[in-house]
N, C-alpha and C. Protein backbone atom coordinates (compact mmCIF):
# COMPACT_ATOMS: atom_id res chain seq x y z
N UNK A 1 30.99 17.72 -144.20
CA UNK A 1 30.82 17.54 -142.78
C UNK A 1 32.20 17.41 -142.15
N UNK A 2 32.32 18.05 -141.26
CA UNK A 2 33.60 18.20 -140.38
C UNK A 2 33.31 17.49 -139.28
N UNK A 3 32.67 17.21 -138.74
CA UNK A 3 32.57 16.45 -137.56
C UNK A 3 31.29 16.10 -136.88
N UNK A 4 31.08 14.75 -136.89
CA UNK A 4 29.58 14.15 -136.46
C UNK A 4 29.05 14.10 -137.90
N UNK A 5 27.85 13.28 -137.42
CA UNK A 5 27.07 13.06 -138.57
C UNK A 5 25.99 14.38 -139.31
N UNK A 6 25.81 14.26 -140.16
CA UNK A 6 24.27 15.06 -140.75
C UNK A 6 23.57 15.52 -140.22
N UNK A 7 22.59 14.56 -139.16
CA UNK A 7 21.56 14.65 -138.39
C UNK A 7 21.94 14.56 -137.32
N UNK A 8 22.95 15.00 -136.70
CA UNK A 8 23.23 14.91 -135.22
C UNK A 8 23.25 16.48 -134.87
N UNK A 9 22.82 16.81 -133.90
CA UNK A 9 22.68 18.05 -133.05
C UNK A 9 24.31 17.93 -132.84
N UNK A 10 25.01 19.48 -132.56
CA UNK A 10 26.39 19.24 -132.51
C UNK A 10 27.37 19.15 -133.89
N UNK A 11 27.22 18.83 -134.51
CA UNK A 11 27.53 17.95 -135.55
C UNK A 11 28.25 19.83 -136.31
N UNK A 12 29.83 19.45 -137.33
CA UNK A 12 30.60 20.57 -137.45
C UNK A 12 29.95 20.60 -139.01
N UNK A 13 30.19 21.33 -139.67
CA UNK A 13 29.81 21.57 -141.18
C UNK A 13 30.54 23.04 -141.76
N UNK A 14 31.53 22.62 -142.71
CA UNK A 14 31.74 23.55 -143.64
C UNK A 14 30.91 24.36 -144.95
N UNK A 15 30.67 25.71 -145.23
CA UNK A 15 30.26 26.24 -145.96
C UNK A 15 30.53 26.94 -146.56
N UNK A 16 31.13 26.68 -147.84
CA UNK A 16 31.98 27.36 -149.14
C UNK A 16 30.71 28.26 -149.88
N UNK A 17 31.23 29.28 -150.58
CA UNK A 17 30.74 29.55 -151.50
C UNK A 17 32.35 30.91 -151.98
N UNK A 18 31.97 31.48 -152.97
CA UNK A 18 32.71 32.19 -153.72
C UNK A 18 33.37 33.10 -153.26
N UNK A 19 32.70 33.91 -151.99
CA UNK A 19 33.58 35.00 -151.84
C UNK A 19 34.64 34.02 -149.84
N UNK A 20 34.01 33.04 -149.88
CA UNK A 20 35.26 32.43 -148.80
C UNK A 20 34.40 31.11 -148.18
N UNK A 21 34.39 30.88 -146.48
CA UNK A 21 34.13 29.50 -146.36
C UNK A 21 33.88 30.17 -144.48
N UNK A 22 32.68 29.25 -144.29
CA UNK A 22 32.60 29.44 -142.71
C UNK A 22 32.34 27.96 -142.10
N UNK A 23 32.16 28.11 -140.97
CA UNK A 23 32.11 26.55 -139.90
C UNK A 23 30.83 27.28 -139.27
N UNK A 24 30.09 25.75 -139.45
CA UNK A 24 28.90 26.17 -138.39
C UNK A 24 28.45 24.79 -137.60
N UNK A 25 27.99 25.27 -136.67
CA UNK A 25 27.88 24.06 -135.88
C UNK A 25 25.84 23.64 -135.43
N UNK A 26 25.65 22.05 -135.94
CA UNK A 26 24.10 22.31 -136.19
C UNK A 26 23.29 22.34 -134.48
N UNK A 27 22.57 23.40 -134.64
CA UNK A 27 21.98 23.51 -133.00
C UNK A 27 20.39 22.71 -133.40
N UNK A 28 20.10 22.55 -134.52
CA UNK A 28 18.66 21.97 -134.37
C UNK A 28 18.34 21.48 -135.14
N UNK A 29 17.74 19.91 -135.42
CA UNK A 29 17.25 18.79 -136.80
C UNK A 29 15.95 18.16 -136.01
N UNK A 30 15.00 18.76 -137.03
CA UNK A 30 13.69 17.81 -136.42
C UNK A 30 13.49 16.97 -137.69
N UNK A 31 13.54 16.19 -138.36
CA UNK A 31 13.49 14.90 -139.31
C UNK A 31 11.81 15.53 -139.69
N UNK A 32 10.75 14.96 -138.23
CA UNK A 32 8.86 15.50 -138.61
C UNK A 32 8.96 15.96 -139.52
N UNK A 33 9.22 17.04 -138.89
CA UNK A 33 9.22 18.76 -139.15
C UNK A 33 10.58 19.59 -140.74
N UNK A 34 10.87 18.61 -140.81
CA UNK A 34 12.16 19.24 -142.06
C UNK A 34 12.56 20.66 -141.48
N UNK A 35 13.06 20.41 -140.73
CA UNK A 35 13.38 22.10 -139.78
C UNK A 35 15.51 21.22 -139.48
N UNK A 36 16.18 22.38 -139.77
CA UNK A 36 17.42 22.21 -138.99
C UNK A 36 18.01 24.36 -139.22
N UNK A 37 18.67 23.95 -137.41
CA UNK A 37 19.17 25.47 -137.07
C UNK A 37 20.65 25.22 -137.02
N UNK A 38 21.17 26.42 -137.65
CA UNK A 38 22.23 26.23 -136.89
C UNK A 38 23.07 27.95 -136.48
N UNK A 39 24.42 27.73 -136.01
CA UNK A 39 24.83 28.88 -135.44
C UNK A 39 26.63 29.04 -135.77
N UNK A 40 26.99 29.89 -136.62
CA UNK A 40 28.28 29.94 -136.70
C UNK A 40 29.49 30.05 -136.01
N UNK A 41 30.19 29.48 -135.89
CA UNK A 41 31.22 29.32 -134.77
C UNK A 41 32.02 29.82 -135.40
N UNK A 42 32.84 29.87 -136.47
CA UNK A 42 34.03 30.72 -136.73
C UNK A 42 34.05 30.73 -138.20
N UNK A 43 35.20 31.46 -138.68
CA UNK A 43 35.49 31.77 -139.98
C UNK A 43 36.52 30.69 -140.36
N UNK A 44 37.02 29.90 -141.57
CA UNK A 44 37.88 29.02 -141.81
C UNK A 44 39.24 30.14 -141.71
N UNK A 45 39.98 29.40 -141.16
CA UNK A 45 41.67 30.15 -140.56
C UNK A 45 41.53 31.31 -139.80
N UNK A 46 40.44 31.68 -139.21
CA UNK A 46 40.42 32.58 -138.59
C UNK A 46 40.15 34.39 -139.35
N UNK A 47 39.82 33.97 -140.76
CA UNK A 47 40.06 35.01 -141.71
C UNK A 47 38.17 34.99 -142.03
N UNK A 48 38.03 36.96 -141.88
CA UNK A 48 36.48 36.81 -141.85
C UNK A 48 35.85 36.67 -143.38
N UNK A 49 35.45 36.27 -144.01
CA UNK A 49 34.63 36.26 -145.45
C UNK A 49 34.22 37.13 -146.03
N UNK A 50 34.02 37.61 -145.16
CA UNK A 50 32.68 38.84 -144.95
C UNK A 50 33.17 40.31 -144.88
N UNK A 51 32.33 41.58 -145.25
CA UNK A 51 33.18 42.75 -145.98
C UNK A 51 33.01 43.18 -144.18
N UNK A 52 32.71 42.92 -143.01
CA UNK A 52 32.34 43.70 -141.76
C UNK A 52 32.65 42.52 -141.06
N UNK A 53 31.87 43.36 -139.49
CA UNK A 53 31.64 42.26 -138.78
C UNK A 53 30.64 41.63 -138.77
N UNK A 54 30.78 39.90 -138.47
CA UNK A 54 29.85 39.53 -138.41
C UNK A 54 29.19 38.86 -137.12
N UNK A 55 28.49 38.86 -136.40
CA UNK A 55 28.38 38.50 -135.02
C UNK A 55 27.10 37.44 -134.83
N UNK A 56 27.16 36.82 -134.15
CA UNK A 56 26.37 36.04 -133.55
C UNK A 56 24.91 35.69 -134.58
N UNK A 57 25.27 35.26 -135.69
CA UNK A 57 24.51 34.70 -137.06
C UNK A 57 24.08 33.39 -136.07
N UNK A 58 22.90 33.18 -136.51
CA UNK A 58 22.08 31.95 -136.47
C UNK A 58 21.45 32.09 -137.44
N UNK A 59 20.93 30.76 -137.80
CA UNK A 59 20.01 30.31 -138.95
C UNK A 59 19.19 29.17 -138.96
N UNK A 60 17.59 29.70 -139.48
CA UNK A 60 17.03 28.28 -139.60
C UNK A 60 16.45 27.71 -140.91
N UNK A 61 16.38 26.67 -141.32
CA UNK A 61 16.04 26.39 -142.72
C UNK A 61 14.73 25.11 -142.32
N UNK A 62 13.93 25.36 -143.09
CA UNK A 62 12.43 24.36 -143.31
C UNK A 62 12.01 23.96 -144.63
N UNK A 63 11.87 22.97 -144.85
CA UNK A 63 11.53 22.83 -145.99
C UNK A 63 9.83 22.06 -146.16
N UNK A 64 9.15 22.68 -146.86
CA UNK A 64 7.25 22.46 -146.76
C UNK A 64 7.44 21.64 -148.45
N UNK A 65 6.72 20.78 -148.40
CA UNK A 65 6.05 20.06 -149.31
C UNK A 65 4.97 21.00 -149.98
N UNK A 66 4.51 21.94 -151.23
CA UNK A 66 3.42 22.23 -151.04
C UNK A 66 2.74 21.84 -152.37
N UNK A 67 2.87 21.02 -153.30
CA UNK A 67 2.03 20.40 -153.95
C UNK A 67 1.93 19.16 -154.21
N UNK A 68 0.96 18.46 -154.61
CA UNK A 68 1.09 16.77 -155.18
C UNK A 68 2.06 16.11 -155.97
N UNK A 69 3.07 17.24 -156.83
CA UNK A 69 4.10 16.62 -157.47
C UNK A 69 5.10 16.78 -156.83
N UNK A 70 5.37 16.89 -155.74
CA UNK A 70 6.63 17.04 -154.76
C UNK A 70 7.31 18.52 -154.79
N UNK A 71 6.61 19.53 -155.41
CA UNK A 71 7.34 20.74 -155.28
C UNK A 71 7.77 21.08 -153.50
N UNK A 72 9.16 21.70 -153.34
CA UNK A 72 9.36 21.92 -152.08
C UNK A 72 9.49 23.37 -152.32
N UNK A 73 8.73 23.66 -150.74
CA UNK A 73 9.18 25.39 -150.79
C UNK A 73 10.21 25.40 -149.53
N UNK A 74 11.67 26.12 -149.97
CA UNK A 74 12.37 26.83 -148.53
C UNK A 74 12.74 27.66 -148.35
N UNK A 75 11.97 27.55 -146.76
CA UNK A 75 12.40 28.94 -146.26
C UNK A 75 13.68 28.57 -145.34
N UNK A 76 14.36 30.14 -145.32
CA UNK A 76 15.98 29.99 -144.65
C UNK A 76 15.91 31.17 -144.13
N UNK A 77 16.32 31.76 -142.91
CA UNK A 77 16.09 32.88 -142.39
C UNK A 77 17.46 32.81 -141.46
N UNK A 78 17.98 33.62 -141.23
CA UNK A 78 18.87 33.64 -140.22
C UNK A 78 19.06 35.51 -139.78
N UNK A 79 19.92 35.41 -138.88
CA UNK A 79 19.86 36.94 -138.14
C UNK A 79 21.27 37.35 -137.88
N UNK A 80 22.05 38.17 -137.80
CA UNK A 80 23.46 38.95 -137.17
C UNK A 80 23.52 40.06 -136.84
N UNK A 81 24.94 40.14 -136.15
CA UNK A 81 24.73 41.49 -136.10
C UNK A 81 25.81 42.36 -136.67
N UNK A 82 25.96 43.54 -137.13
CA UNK A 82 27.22 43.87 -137.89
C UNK A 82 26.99 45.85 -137.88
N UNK A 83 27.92 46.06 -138.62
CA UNK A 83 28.36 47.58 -138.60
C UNK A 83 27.38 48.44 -139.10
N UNK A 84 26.64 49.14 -138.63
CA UNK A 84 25.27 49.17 -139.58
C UNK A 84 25.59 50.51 -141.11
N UNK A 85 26.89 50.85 -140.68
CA UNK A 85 27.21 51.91 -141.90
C UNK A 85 28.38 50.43 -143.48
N UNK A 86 28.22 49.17 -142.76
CA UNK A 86 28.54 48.29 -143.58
C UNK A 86 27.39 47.06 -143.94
N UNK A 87 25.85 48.02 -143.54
CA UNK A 87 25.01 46.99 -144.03
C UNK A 87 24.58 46.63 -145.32
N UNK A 88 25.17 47.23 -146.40
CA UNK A 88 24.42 46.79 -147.49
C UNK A 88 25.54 46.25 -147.91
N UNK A 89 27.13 46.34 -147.94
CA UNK A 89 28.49 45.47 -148.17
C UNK A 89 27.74 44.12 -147.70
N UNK A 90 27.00 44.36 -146.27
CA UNK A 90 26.94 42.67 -145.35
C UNK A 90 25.53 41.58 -146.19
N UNK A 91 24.75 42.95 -146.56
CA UNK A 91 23.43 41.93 -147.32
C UNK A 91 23.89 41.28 -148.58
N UNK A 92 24.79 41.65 -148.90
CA UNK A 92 25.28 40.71 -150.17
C UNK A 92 26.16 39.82 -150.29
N UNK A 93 26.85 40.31 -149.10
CA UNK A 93 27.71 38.84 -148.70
C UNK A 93 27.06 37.60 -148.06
N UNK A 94 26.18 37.89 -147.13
CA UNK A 94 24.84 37.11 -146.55
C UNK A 94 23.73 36.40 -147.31
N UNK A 95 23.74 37.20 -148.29
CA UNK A 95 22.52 36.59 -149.33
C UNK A 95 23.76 35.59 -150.64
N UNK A 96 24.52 36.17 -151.06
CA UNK A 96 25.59 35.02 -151.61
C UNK A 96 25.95 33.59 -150.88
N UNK A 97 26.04 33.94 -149.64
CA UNK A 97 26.15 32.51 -148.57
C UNK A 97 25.10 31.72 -148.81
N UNK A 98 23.57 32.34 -148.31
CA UNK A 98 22.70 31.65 -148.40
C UNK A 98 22.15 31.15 -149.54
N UNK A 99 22.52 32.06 -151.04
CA UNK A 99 22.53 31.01 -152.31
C UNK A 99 23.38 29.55 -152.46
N UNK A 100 24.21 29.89 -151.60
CA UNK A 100 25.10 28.90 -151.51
C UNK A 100 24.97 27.54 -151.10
N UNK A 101 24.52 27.86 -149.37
CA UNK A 101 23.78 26.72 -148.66
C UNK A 101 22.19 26.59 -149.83
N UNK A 102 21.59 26.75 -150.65
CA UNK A 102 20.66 26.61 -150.87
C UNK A 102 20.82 25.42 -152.06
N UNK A 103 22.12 26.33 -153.01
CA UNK A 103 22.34 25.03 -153.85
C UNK A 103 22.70 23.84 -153.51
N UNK A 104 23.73 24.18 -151.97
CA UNK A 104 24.40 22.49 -151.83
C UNK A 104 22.88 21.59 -151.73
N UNK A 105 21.93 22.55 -150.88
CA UNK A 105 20.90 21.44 -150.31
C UNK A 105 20.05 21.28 -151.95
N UNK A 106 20.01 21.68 -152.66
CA UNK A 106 19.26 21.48 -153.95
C UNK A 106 20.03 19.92 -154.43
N UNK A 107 21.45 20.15 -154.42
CA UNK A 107 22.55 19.07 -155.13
C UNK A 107 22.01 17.36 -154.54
N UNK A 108 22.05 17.97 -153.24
CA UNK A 108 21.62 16.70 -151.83
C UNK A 108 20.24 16.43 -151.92
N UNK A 109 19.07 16.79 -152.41
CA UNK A 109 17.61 16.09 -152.57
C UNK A 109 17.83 15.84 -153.87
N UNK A 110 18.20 16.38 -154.82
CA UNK A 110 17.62 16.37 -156.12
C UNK A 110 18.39 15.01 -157.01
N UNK A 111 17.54 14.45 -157.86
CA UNK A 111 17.68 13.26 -158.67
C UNK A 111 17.49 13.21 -159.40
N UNK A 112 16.58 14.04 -160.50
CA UNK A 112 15.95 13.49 -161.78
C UNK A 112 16.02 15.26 -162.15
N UNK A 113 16.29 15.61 -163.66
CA UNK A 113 15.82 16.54 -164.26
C UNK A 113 14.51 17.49 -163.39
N UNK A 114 13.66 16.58 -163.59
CA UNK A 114 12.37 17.39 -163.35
C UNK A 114 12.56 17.99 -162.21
N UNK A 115 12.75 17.19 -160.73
CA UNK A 115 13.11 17.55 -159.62
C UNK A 115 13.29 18.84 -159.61
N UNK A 116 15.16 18.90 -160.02
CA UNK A 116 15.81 19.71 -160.40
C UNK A 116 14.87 21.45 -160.77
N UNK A 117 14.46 21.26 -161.88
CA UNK A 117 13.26 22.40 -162.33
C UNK A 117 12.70 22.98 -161.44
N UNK A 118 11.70 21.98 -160.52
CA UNK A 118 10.89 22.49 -159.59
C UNK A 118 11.88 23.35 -158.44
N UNK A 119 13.19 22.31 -157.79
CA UNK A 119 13.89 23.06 -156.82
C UNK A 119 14.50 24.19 -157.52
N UNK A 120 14.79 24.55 -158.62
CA UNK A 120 15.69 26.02 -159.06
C UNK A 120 14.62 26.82 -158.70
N UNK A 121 13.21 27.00 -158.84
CA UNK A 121 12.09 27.60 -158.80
C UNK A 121 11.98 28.31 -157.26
N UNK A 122 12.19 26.95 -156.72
CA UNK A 122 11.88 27.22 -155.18
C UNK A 122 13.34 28.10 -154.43
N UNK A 123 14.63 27.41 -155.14
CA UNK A 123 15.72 28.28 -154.66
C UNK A 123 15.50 29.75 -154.60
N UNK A 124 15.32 30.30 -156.27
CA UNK A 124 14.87 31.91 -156.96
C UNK A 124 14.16 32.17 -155.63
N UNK A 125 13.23 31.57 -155.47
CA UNK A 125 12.09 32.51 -154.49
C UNK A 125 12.31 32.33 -153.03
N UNK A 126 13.08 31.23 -152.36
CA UNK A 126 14.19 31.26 -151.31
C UNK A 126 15.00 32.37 -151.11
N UNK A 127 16.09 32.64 -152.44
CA UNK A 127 16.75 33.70 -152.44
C UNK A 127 16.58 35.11 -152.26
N UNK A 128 14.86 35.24 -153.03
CA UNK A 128 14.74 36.89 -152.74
C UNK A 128 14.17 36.63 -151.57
N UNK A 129 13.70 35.68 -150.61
CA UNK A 129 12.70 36.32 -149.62
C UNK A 129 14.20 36.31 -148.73
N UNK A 130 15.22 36.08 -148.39
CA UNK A 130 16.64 35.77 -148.28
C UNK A 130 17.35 36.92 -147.76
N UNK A 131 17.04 37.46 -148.96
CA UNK A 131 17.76 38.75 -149.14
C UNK A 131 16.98 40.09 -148.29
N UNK A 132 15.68 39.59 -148.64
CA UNK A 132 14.71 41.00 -148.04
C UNK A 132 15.13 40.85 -146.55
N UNK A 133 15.05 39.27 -145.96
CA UNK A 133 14.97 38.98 -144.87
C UNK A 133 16.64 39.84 -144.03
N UNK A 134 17.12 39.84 -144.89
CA UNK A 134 18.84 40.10 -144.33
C UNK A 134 18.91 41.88 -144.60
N UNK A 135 18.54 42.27 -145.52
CA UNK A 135 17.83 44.10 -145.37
C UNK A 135 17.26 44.34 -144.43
N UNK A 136 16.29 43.91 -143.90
CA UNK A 136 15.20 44.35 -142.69
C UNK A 136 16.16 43.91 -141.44
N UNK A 137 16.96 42.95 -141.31
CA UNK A 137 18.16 42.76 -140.21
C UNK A 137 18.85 43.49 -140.02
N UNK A 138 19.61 44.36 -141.64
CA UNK A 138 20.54 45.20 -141.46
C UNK A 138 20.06 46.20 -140.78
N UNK A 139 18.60 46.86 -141.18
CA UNK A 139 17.93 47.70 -140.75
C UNK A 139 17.92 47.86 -139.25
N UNK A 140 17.57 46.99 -138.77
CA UNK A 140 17.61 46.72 -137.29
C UNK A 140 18.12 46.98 -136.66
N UNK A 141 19.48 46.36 -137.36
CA UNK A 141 20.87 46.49 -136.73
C UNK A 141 21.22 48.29 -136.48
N UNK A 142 21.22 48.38 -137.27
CA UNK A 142 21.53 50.33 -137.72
C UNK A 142 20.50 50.86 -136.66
N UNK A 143 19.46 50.22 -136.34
CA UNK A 143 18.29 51.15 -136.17
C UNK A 143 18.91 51.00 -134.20
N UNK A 144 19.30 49.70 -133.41
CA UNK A 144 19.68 49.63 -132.18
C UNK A 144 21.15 50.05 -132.17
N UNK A 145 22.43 50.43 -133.18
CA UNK A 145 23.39 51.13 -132.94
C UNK A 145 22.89 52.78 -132.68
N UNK A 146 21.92 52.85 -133.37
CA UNK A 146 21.72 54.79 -133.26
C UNK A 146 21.16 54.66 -132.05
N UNK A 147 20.53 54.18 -131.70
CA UNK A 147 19.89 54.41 -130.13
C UNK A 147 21.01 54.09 -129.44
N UNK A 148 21.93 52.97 -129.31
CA UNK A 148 22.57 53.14 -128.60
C UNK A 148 23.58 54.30 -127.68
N UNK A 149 24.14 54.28 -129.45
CA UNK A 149 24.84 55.76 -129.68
C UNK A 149 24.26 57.38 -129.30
N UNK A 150 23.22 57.31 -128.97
CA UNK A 150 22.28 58.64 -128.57
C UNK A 150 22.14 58.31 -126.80
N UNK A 151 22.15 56.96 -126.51
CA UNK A 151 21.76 56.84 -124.82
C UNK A 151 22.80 57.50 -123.88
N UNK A 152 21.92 58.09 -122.86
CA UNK A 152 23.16 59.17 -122.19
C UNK A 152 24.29 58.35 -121.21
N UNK A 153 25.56 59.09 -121.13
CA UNK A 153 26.57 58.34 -120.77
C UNK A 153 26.87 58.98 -119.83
């Protein structure tokens, strides 16, 4: 945490993983609801992580209770926008991040072995729906540059 607390709206947060490190700043924590959003504000030193551009990323993460032994399922979804002839460079840099944020939050609930088990389970299946989710974005993305690029000038 870079600045403010955990649960504070506002609040700065660093996010490492392997291929570099971003700042994001949290736009949404409902405690009820196990829901927090947030929205990236910059790259650490000003240097991008990422093999493209990356633009206006938001993200939301929920986490559901769904059985009697405390298994958690999460979902993490977030959106950008980027070069669409550098979308599949961007889905793997995007889906590496979000393994990333997935383990810190695994590190931060988890306590006991067993725990542990159940959340690697739930990460795996976090991760691919993750990834599909950040393909069908890239898609998008590519799909409103060609229209753009075709609208008469």
């Amino acid at each position: 945490m870079l600045e403010g607390g955990e649960q504070t709206v506002g609040a700065l947060r660093s996010l490492a993983w392997d291929r570099g490190r971003v700042i994001e700043r949290l736009t949404g924590y409902d405690v009820n609801n196990y829901t927090q959003k947030s929205r990236l504000i910059s790259h650490r030193d000003n240097v991008n992580p990422f093999g493209a551009s990356f633009l206006n990323y938001v993200t939301a993460l929920k986490l559901t209770e769904v059985t009697i032994d405390s298994t958690t399922f999460v979902e993490l979804e977030g959106s950008f926008e980027t070069d669409p002839l550098e979308a599949d460079a961007m889905h793997g840099s995007v889906s590496a991040c979000y393994e990333a944020r997935i383990r810190g939050l695994q590190a931060m609930l988890v306590s006991t072995l067993a725990e542990q088990q159940a959340v690697a389970a739930a990460v795996q299946a976090a991760a691919a729906t993750a990834a599909a989710a950040e393909e069908l974005a890239a898609q998008k993305a590519a799909r409103r540059l060609s229209a753009l690029r075709s609208w008469p000038r």
